[in-house]
Protein backbone atom coordinates (compact mmCIF):
# COMPACT_ATOMS: atom_id res chain seq x y z
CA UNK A 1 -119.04 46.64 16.34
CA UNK A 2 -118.48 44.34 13.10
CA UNK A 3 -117.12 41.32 12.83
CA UNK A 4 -114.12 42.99 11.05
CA UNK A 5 -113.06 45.61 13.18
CA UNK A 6 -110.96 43.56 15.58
CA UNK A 7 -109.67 42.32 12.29
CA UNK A 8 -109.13 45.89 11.07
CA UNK A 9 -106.68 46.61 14.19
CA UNK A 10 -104.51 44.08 13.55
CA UNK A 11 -103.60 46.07 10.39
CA UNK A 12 -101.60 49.08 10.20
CA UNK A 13 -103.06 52.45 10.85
CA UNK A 14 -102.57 54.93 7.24
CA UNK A 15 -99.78 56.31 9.20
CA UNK A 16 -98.00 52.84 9.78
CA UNK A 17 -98.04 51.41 6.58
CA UNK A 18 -94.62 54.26 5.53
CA UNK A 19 -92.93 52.95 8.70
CA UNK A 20 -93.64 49.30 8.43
CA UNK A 21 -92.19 49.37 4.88
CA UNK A 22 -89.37 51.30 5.65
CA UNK A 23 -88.73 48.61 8.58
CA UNK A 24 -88.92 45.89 5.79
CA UNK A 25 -87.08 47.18 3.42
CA UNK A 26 -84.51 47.24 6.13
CA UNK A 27 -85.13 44.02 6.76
CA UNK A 28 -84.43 42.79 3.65
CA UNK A 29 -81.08 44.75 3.45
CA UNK A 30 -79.73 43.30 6.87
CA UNK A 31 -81.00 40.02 5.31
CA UNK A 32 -79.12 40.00 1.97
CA UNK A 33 -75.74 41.67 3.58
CA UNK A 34 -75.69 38.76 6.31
CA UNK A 35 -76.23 35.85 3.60
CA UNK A 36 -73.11 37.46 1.67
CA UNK A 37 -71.16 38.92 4.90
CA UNK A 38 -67.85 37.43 4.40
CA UNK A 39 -67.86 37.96 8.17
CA UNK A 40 -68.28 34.49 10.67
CA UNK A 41 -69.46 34.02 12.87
CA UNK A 42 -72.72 34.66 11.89
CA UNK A 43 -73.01 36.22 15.60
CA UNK A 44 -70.34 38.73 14.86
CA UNK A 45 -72.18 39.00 11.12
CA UNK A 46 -75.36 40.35 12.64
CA UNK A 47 -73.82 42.29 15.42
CA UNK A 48 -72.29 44.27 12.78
CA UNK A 49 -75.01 44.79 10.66
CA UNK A 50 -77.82 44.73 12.49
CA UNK A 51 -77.84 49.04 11.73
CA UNK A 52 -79.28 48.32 8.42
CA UNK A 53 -82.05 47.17 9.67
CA UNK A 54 -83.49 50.77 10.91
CA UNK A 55 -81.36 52.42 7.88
CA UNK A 56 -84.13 53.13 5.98
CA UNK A 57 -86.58 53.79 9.19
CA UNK A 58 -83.56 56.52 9.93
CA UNK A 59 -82.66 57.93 6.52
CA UNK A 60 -85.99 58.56 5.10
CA UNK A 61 -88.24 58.41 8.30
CA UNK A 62 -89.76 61.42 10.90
CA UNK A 63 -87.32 63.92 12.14
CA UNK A 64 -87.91 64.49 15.25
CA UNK A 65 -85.39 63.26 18.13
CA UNK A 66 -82.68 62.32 15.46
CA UNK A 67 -80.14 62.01 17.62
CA UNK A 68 -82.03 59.19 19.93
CA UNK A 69 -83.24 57.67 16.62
CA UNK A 70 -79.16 57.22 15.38
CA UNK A 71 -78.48 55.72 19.00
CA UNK A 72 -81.17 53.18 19.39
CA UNK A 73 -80.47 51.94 15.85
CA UNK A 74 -76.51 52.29 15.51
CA UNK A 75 -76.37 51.04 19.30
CA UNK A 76 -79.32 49.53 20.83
CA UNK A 77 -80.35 47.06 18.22
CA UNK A 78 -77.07 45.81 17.48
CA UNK A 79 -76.81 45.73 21.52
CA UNK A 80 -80.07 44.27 21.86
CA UNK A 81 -79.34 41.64 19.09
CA UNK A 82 -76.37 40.85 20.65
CA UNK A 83 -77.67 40.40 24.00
CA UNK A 84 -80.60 38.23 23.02
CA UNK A 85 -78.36 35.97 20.47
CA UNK A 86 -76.12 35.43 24.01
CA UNK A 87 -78.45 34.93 25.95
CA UNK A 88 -80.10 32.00 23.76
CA UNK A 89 -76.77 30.56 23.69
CA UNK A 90 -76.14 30.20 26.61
CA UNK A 91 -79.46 28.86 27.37
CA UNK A 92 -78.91 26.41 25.01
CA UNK A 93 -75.10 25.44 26.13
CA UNK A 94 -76.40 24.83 29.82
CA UNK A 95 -78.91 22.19 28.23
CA UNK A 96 -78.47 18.99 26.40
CA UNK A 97 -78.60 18.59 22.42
CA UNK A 98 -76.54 21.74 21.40
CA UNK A 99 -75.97 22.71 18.66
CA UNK A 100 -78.15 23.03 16.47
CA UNK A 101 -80.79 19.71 17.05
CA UNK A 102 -84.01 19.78 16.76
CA UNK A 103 -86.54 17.93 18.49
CA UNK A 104 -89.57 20.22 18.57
CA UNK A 105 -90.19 22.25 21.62
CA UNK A 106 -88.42 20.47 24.57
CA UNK A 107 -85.17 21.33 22.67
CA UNK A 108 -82.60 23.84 23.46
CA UNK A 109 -82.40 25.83 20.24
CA UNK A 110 -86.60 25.93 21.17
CA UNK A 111 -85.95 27.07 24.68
CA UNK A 112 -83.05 29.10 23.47
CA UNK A 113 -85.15 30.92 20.74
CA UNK A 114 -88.05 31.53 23.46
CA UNK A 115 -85.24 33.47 25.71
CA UNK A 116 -83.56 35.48 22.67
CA UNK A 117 -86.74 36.66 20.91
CA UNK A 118 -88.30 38.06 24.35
CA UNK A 119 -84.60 39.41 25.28
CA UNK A 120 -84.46 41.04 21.62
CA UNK A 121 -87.75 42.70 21.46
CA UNK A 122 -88.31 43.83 24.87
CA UNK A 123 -84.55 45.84 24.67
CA UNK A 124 -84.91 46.73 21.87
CA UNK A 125 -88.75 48.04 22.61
CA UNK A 126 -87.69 49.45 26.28
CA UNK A 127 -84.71 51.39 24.30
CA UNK A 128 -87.31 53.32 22.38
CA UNK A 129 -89.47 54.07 24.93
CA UNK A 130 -86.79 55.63 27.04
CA UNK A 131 -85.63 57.33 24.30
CA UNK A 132 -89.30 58.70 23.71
CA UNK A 133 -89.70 56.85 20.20
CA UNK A 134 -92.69 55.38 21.01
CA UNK A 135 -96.52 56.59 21.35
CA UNK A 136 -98.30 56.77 24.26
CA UNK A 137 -100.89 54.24 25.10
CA UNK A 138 -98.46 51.29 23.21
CA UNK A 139 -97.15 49.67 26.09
CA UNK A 140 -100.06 46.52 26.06
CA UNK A 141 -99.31 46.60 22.39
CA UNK A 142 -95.44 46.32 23.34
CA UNK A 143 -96.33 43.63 26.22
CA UNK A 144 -97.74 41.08 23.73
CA UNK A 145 -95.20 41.97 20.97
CA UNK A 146 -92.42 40.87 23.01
CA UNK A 147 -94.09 37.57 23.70
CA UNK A 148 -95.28 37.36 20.12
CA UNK A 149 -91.54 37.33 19.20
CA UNK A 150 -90.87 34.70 21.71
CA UNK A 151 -93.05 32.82 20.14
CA UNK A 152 -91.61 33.07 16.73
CA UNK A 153 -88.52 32.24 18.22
CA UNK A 154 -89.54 29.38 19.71
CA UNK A 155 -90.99 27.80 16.47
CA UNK A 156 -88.36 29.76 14.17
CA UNK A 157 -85.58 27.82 16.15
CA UNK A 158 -87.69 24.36 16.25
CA UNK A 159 -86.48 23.79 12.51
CA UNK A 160 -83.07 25.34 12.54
CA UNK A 161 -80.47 23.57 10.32
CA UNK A 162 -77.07 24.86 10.92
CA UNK A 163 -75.66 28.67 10.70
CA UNK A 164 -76.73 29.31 7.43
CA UNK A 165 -80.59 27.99 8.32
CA UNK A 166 -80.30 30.73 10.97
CA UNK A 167 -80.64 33.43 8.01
CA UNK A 168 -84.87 32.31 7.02
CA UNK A 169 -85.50 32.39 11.09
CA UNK A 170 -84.01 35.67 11.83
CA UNK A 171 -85.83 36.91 8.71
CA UNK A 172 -89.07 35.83 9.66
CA UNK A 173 -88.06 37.29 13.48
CA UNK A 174 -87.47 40.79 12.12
CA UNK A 175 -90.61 40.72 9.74
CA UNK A 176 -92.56 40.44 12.71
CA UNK A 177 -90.35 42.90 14.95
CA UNK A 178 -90.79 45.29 12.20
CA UNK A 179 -94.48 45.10 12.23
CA UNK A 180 -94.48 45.22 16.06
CA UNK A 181 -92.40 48.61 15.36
CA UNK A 182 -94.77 49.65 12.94
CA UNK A 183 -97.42 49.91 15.35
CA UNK A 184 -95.65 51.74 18.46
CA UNK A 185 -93.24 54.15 17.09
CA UNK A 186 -93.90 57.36 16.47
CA UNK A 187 -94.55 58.17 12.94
């Protein structure tokens, strides 16, 4: 074993690299609609659009089990999203220094970001498991995703500035939810 190969893992398989692209080019298109969404709450914003984020994962990717594929993305991200983003806020009503403070990691939007990225992923990563999305063997690989993206919700909502600061921190969320994708779904 080289000193790379662990390295090498961490990357996407040649099969990976067409799914983690179509996740961020979704991404990006959930990113720019929200920032011009004439749609506030920002809450209600990304409820709504949180579809186009697997648009392009649905349109262009595999086949197979269409009909789970339009239900986790039409329905269980958006349901996911929504359940995370509720769950963080109420987290962070039933503490001191809401809204939007930020006074590194004993603050709510911290704890708050903790709760709503492990809420988030794990739906949304349960969803396409039962729904048979997924390949076998993934489920350590989903494990440490989910608290990967509690992580990056922890430091994503350390620096939060208001509603529209929320836009860079969900970005950099689904950047890493799409690579987490990239590596468990089927492709």
């Amino acid at each position: 074993m080289t000193a790379s190969e662990p390295i090498r893992g961490l990357l996407p398989a040649r099969e990976e690299w067409r799914t983690l692209g179509l996740l961020v080019a979704g991404m990006a298109l959930f990113t720019l609609a929200l920032a011009f969404s004439p749609i506030r709450p920002a809450i209600l914003a990304m409820f709504v659009l949180t579809p186009l984020f697997g648009l392009p994962w649905l349109l262009f990717g595999p086949y197979d089990r269409m009909l789970f594929r339009i239900a986790v993305v039409v329905l269980g991200f958006p349901l996911a999203h929504c359940l995370a983003v509720g769950a963080g806020f109420a987290l962070a009503l039933s503490r001191p220094g809401f809204p939007f403070t930020s006074a590194g990691l004993d603050d709510s939007m911290a704890q708050a970001g903790a709760l709503a990225g492990l809420v988030g992923c794990g739906l949304s990563l349960l969803l396409c498991s039962l729904c048979g999305l997924t390949r076998s063997g993934k489920r350590t690989t989903m494990a440490l995703g989910t608290l990967l993206l509690g992580g990056v919700g922890t430091a994503a909502l350390c620096f939060i500035n208001g509603e529209r600061g929320y836009l860079a921190t969900d970005a950099i969320w689904q950047g890493v939810f799409a690579y987490i994708l990239a590596k468990v779904l089927r492709t």
